[in-house]
N, C-alpha and C. Protein backbone atom coordinates (compact mmCIF):
# COMPACT_ATOMS: atom_id res chain seq x y z
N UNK A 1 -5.79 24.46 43.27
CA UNK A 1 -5.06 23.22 43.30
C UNK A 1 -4.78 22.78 41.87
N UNK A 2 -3.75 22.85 41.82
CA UNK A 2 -2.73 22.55 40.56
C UNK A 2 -2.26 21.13 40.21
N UNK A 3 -2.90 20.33 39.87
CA UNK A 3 -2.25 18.94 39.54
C UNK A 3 -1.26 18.78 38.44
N UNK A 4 -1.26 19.66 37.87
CA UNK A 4 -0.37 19.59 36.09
C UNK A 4 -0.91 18.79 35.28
N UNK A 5 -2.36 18.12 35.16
CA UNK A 5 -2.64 17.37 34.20
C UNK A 5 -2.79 18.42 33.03
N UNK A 6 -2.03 17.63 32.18
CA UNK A 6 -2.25 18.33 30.36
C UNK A 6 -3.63 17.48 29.66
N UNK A 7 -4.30 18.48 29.17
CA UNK A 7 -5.22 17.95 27.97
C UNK A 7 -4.58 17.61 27.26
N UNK A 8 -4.74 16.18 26.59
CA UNK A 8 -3.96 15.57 25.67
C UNK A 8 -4.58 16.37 24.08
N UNK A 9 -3.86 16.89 22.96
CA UNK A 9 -5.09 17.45 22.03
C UNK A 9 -5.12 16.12 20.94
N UNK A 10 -6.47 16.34 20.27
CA UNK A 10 -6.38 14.82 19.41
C UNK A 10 -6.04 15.10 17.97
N UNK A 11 -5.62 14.30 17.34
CA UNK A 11 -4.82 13.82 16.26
C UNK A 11 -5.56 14.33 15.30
N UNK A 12 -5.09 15.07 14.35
CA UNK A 12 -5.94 15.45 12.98
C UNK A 12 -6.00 14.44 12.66
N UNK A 13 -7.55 14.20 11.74
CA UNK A 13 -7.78 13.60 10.57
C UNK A 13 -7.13 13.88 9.31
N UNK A 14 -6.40 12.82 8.76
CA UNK A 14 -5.86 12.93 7.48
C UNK A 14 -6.71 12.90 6.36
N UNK A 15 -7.84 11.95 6.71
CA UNK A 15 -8.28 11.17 5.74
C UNK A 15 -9.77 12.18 5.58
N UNK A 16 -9.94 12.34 4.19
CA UNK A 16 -11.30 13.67 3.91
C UNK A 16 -11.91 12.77 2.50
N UNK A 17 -12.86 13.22 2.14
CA UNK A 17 -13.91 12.69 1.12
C UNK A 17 -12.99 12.72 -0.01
N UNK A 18 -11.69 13.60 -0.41
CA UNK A 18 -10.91 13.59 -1.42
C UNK A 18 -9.88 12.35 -1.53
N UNK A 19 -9.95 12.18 -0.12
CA UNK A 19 -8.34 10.66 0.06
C UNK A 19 -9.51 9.75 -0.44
N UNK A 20 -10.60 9.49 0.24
CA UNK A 20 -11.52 7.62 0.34
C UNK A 20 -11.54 8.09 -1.21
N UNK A 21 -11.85 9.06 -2.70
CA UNK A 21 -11.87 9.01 -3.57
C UNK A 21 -10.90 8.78 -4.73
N UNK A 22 -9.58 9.06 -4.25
CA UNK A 22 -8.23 8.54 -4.66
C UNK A 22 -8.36 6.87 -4.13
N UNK A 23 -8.77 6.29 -3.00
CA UNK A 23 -8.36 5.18 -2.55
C UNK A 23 -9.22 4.59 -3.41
N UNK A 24 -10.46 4.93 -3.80
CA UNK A 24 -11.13 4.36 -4.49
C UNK A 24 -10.70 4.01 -6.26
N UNK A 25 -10.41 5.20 -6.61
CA UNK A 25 -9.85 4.91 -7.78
C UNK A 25 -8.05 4.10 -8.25
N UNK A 26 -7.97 4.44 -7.03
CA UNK A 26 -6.61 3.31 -6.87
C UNK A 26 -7.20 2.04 -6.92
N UNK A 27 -8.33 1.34 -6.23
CA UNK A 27 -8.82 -0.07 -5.69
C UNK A 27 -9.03 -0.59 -7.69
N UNK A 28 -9.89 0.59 -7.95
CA UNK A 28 -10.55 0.71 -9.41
C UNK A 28 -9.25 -0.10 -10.41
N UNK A 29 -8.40 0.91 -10.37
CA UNK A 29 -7.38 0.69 -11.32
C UNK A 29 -6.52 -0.20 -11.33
N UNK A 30 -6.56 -1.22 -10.01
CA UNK A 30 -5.96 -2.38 -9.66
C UNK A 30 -6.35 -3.58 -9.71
N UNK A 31 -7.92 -3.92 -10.45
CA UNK A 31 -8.77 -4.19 -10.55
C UNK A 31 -8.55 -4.27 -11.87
N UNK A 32 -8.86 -3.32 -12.43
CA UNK A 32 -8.76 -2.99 -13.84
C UNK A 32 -7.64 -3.34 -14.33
N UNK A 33 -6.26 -3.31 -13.91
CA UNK A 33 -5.10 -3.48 -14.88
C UNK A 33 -5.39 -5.22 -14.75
N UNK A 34 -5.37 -5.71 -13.68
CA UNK A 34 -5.16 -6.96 -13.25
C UNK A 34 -6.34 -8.01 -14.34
N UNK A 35 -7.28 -7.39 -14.42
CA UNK A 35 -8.54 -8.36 -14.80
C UNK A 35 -8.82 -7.97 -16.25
N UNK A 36 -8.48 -6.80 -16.70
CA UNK A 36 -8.88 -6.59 -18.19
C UNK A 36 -7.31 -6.08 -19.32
N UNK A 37 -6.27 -5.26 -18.46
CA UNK A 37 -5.17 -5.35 -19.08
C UNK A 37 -4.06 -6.59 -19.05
N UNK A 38 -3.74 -6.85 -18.23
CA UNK A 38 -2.46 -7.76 -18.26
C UNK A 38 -3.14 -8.62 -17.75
N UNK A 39 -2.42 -9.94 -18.54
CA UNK A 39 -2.39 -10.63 -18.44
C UNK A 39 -1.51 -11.79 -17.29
N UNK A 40 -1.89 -11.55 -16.16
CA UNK A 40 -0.77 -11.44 -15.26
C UNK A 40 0.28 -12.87 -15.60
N UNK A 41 0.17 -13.78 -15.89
CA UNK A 41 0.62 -15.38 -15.97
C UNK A 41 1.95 -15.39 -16.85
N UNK A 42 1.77 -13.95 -17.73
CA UNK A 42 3.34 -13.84 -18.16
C UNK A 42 3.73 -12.78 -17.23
N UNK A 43 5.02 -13.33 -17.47
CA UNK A 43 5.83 -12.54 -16.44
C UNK A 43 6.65 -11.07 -16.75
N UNK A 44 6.16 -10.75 -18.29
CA UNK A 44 6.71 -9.66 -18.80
C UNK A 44 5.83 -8.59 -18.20
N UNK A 45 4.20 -9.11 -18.34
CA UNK A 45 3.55 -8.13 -17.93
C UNK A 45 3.21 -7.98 -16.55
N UNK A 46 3.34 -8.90 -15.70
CA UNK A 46 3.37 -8.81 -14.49
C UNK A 46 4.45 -7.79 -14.03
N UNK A 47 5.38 -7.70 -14.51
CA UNK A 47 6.56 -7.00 -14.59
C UNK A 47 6.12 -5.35 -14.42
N UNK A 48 5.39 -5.31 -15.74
CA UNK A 48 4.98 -4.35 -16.06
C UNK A 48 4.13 -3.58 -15.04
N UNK A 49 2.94 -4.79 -14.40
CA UNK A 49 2.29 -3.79 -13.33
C UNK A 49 2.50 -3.89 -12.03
N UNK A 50 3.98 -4.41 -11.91
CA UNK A 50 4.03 -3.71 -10.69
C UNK A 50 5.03 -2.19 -11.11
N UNK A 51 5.91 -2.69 -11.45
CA UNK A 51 6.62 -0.99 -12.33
C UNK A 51 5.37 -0.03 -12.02
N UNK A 52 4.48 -0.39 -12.73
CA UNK A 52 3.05 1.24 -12.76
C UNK A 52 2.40 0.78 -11.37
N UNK A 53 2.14 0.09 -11.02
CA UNK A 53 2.12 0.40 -9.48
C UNK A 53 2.76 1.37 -8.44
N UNK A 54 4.27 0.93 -8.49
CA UNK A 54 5.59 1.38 -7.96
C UNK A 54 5.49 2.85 -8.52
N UNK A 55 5.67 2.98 -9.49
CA UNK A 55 5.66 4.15 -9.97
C UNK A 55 4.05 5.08 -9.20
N UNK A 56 2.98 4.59 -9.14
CA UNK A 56 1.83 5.57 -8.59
C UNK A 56 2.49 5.69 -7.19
N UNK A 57 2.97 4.44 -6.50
CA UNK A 57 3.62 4.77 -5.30
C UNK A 57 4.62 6.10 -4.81
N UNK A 58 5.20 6.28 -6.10
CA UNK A 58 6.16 7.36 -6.19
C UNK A 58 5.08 8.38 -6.42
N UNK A 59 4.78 8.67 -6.78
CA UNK A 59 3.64 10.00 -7.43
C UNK A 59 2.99 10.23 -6.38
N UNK A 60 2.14 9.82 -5.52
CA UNK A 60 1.98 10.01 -4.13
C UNK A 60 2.80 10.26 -3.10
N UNK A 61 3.65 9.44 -3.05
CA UNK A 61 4.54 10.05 -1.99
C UNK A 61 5.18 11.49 -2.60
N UNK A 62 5.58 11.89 -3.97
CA UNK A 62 5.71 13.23 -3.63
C UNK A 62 4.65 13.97 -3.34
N UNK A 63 3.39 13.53 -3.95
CA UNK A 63 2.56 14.18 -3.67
C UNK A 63 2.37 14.87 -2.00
N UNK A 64 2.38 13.80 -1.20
CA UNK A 64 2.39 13.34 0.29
C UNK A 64 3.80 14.41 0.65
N UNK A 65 4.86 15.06 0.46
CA UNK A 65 5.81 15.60 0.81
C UNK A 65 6.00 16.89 -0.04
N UNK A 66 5.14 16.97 -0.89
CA UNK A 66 4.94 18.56 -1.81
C UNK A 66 5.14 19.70 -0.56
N UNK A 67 5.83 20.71 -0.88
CA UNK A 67 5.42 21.86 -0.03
C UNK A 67 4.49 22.43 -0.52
N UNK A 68 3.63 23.54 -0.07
CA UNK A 68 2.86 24.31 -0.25
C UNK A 68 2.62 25.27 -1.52
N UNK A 69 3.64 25.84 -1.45
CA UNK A 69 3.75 26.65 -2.91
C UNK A 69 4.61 25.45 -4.09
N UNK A 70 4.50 24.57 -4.24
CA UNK A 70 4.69 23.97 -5.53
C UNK A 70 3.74 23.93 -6.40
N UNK A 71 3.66 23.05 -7.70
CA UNK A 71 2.84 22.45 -8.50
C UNK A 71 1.49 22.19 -7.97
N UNK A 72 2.03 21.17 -7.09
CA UNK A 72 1.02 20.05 -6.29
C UNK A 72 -0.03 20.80 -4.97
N UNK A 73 -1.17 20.43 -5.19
CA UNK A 73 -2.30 20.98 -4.34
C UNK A 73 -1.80 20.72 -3.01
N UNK A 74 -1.93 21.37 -2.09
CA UNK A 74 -1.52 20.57 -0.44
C UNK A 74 -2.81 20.91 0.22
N UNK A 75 -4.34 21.09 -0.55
CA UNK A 75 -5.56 21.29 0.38
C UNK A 75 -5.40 19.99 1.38
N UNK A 76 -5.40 18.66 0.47
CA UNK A 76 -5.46 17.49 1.18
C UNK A 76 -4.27 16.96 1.49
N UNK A 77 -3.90 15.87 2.46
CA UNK A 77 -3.13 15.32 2.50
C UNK A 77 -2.69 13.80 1.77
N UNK A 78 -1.60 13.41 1.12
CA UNK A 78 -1.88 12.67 0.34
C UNK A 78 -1.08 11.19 0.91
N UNK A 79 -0.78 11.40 2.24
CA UNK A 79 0.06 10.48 3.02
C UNK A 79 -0.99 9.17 3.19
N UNK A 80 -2.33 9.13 3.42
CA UNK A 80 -3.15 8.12 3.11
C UNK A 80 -3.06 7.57 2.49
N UNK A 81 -3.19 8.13 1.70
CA UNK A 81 -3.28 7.40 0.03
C UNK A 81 -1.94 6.85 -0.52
N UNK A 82 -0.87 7.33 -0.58
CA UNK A 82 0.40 6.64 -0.29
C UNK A 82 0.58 5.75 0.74
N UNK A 83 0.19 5.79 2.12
CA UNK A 83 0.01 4.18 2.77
C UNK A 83 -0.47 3.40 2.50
N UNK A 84 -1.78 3.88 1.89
CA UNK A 84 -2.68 2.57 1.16
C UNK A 84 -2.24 2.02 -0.38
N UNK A 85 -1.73 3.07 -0.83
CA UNK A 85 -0.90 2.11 -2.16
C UNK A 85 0.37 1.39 -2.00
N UNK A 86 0.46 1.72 -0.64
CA UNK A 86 2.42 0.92 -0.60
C UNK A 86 1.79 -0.72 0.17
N UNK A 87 0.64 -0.77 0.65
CA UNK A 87 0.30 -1.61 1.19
C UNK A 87 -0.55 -2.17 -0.12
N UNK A 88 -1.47 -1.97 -0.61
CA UNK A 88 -1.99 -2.82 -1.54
C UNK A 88 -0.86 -3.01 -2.70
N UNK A 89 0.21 -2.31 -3.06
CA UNK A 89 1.14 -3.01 -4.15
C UNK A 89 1.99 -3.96 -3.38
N UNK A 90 2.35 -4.09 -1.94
CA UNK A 90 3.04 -5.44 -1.70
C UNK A 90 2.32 -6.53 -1.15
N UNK A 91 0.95 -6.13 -1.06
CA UNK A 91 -0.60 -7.62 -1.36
C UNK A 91 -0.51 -8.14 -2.21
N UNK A 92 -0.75 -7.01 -3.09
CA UNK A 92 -0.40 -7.59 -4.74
C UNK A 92 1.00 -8.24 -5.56
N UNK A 93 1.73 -7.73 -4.61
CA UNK A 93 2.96 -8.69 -5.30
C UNK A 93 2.91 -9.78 -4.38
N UNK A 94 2.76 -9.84 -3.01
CA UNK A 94 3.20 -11.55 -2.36
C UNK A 94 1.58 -12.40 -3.11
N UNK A 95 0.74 -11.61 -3.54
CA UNK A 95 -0.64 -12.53 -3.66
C UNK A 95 -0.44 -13.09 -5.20
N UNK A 96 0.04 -12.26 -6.16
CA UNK A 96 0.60 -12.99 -7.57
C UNK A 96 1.56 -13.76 -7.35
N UNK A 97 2.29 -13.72 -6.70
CA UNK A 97 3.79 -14.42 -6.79
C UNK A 97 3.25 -15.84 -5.60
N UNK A 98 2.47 -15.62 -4.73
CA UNK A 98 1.59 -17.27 -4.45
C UNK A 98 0.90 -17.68 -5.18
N UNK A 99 -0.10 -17.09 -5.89
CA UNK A 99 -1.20 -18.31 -7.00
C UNK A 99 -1.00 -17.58 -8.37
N UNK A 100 -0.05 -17.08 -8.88
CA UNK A 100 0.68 -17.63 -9.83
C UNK A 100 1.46 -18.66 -10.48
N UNK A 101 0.95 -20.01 -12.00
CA UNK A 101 2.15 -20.64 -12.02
C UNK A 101 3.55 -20.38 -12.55
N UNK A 102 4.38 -19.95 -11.31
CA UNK A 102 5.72 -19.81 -11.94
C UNK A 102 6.73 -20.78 -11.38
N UNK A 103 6.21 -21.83 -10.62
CA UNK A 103 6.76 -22.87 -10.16
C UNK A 103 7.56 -22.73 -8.87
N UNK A 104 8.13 -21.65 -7.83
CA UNK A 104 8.32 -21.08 -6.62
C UNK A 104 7.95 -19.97 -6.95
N UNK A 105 7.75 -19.33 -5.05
CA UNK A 105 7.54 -18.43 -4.99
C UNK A 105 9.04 -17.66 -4.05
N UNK A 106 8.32 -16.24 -3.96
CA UNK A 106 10.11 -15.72 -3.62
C UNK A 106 10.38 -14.92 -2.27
N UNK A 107 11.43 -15.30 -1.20
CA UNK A 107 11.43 -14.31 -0.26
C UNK A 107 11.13 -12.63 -0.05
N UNK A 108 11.66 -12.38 -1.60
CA UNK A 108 11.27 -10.90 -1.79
C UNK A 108 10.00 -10.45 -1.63
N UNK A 109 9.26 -11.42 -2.35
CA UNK A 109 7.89 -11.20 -1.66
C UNK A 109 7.65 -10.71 -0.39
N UNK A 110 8.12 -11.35 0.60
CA UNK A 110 7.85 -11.37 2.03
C UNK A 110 8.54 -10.19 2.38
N UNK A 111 9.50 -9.61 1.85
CA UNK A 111 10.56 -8.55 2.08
C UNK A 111 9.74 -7.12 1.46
N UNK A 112 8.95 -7.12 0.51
CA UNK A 112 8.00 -6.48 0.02
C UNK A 112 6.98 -6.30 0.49
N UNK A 113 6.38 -7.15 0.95
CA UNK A 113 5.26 -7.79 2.04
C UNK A 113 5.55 -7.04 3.52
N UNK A 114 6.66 -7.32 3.90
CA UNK A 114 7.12 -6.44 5.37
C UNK A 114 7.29 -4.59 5.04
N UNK A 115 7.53 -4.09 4.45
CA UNK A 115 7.25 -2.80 4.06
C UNK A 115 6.04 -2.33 3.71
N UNK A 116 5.05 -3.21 2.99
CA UNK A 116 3.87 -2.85 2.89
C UNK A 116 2.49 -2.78 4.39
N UNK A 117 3.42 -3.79 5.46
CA UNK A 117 2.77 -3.76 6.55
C UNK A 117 2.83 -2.36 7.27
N UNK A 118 4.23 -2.04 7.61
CA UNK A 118 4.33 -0.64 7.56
C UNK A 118 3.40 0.63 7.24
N UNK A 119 2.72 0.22 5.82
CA UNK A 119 2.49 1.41 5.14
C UNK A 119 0.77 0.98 5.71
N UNK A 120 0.77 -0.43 6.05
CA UNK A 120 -0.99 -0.52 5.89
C UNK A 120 -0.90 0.00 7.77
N UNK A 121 -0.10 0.18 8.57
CA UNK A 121 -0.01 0.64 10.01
C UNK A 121 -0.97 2.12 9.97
N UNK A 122 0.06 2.76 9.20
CA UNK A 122 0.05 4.38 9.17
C UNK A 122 -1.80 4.36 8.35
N UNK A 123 -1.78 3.32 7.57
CA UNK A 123 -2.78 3.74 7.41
C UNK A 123 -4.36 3.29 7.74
N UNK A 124 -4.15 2.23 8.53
CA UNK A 124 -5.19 1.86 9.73
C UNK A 124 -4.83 2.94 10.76
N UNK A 125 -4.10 3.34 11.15
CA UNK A 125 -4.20 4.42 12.45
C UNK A 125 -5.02 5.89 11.62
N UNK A 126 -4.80 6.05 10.32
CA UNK A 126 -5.24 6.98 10.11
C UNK A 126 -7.23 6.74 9.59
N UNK A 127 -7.23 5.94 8.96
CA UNK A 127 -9.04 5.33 9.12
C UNK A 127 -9.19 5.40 10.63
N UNK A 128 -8.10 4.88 11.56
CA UNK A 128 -9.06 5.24 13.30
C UNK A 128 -9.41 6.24 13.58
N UNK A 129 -9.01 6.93 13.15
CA UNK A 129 -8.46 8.78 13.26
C UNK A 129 -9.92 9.06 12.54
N UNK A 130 -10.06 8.72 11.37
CA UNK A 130 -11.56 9.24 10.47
C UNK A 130 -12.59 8.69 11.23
N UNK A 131 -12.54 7.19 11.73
CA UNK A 131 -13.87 6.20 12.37
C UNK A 131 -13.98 7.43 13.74
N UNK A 132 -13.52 7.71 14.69
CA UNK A 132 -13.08 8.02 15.24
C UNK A 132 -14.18 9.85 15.62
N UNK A 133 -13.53 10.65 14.27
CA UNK A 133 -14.27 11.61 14.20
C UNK A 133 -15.69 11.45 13.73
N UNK A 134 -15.64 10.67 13.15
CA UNK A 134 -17.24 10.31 12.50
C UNK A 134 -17.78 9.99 13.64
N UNK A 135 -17.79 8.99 14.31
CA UNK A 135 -18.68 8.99 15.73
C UNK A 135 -18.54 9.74 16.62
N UNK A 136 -17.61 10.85 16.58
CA UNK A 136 -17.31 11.86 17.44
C UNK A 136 -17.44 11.66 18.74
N UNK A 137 -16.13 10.27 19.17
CA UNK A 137 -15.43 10.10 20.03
C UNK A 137 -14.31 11.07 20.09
N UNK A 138 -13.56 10.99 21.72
CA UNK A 138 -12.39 10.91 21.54
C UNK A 138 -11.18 10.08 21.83
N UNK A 139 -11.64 8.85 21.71
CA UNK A 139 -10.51 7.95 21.19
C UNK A 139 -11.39 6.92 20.06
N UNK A 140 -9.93 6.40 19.64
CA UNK A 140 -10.37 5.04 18.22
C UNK A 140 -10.91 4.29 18.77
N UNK A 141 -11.93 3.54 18.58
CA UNK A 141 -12.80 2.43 19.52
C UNK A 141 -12.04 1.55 18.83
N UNK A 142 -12.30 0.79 20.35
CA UNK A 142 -11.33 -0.48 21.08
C UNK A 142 -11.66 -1.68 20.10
N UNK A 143 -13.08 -1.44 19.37
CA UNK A 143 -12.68 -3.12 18.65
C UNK A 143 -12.15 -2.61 17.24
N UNK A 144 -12.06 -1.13 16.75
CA UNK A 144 -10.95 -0.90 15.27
C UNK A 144 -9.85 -1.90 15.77
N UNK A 145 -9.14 -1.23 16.82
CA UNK A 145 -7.69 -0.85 17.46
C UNK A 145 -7.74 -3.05 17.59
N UNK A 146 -8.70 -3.62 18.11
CA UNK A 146 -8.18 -4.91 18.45
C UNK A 146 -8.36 -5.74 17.17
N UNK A 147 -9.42 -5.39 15.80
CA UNK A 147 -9.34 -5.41 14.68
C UNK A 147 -8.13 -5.24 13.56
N UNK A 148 -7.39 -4.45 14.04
CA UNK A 148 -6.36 -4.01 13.35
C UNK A 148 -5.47 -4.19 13.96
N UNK A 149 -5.01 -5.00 14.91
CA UNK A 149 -4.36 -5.42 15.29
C UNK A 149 -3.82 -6.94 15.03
N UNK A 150 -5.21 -7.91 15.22
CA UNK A 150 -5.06 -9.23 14.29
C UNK A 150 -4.84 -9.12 13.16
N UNK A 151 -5.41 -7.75 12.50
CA UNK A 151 -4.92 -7.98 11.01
C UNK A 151 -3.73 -7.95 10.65
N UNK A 152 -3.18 -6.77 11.56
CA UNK A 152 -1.67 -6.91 10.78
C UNK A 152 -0.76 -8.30 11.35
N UNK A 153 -1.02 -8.97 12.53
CA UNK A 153 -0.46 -9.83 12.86
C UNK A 153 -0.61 -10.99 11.94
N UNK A 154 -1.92 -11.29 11.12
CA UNK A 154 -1.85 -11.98 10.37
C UNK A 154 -1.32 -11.71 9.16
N UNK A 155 -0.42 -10.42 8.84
CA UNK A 155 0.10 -10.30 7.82
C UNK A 155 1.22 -10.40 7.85
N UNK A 156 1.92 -10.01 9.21
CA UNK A 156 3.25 -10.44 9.66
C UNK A 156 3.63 -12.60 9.27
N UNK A 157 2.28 -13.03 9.69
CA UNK A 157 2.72 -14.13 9.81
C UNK A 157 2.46 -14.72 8.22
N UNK A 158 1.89 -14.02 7.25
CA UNK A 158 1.82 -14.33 5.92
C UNK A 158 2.87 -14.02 5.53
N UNK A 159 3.57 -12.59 5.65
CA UNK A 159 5.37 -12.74 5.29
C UNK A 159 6.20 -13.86 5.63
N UNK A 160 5.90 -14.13 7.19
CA UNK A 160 6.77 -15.34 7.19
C UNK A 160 6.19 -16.61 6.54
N UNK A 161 5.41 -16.94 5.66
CA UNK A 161 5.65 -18.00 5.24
C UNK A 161 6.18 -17.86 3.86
N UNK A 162 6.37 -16.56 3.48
CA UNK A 162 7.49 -16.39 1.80
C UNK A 162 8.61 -16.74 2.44
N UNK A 163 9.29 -16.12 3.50
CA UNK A 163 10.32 -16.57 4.39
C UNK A 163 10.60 -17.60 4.45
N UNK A 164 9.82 -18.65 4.89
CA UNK A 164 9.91 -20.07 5.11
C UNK A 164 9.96 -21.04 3.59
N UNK A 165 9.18 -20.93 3.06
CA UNK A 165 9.28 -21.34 1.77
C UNK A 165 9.53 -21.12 0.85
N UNK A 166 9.96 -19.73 0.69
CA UNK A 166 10.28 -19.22 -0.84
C UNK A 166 11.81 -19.24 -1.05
N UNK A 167 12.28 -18.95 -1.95
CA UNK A 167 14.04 -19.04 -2.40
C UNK A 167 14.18 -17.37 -2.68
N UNK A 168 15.43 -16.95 -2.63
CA UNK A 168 16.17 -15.52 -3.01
C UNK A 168 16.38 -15.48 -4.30
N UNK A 169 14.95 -15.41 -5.33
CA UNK A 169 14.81 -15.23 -6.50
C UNK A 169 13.96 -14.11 -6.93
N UNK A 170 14.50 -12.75 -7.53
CA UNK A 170 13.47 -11.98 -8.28
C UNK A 170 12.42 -12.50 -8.97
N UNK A 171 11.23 -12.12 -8.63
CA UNK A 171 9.90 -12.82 -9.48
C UNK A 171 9.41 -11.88 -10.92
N UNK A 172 10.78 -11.06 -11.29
CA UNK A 172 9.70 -10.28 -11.94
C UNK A 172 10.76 -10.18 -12.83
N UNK A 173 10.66 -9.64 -14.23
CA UNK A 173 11.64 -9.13 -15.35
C UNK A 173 12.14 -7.54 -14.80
N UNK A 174 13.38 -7.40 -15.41
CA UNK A 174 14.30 -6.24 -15.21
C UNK A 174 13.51 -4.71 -16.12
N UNK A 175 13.26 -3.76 -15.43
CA UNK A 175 12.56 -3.07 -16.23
C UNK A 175 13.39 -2.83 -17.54
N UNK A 176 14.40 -2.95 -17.51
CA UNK A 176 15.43 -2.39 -18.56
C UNK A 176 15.38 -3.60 -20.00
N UNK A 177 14.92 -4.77 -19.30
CA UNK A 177 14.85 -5.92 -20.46
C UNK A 177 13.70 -5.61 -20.73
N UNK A 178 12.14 -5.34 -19.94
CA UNK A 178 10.95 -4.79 -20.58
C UNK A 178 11.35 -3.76 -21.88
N UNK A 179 11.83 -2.41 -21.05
CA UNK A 179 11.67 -1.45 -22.32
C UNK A 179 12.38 -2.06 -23.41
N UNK A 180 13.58 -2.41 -23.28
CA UNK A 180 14.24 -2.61 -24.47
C UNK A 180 13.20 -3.95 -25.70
N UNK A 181 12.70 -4.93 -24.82
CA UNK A 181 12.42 -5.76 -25.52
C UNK A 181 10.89 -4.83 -26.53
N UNK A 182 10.04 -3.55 -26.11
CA UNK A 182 8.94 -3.28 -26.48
C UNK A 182 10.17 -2.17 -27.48
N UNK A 183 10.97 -1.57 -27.16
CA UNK A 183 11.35 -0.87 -28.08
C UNK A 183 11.86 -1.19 -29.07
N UNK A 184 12.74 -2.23 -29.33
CA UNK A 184 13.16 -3.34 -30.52
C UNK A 184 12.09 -3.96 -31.22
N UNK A 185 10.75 -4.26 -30.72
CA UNK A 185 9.62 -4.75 -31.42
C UNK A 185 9.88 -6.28 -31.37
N UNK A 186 10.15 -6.77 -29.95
CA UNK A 186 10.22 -8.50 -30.37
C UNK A 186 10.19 -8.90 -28.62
């Protein structure tokens, strides 16, 4: 007797002792630029770290889309770690651009903020995926999944209040007025 039920097969783990050590030194270095390099309150250098933010964002994601025989290692996968930096650099920009004084704050934020929810999705499903194997279930337990679920809803509803209150103003300097102004010396 033939019912056709399929074994569903379960989801690789992305996430290995090499990603939580990138995530870590990402947390490190965000930390570090914020509290001992820049000075975030001007806005040149605020400028500045999100640019090197943005930019690690880029460096991961190729990393995250390398083929095999390139440069780039493909033991691990680096799509974690690129969700988790696209999500902590648009924390970090709607969270400077609120308790910063620059006198408003800016929709872009929230527009930055909504892409970074995105990236923190892929990468709460992928920590379920690790929680998951570590207790060597086979499914994500139900209070991650209802955990991560308020969370992102409360981040949805933190975008909308850049939405609601902020104006359609860039919060940050033009990278092109940065370099030029460090390369002229003034």
């Amino acid at each position: 007797m033939n019912l056709n039920i399929k074994h569903e097969q379960k989801q690789a783990c992305a996430v290995d002792n090499k990603v939580i050590v990138h995530i870590g030194c990402i947390v490190a270095l965000y930390f570090f630029m914020n509290f001992v390099v820049l000075d975030l309150a001007i806005i040149e250098q605020r400028s500045i770290g999100f640019y090197l933010f943005f930019s690690l964002s880029l460096i991961y994601l190729g990393a995250s889309k390398a083929p095999a025989y390139s440069f780039m290692s493909k033991q691990t996968d680096y799509e974690p770690v690129f969700l988790f930096n696209g999500f902590a650099l648009s924390l970090w920009f709607a969270i400077t651009d609120l308790i910063l004084p620059t006198g408003s704050i800016s929709k872009f934020s929230g527009v930055v903020l909504i892409f970074g929810i995105f990236g923190a999705f892929g990468f709460l499903i992928d920590i379920g995926y690790y929680i998951r194997d570590k207790k060597g279930e086979l499914d994500i337990p139900r209070n991650y999944l209802i955990a991560t679920r308020y969370f992102l809803l409360f981040m949805v509803i933190f975008a909308g209040y850049f939405f609601i209150e902020g104006n359609w103003e860039w919060p940050l300097v033009d990278i092109i007025v940065i370099v030029s102004k460090y390369v002229n010396g003034y």
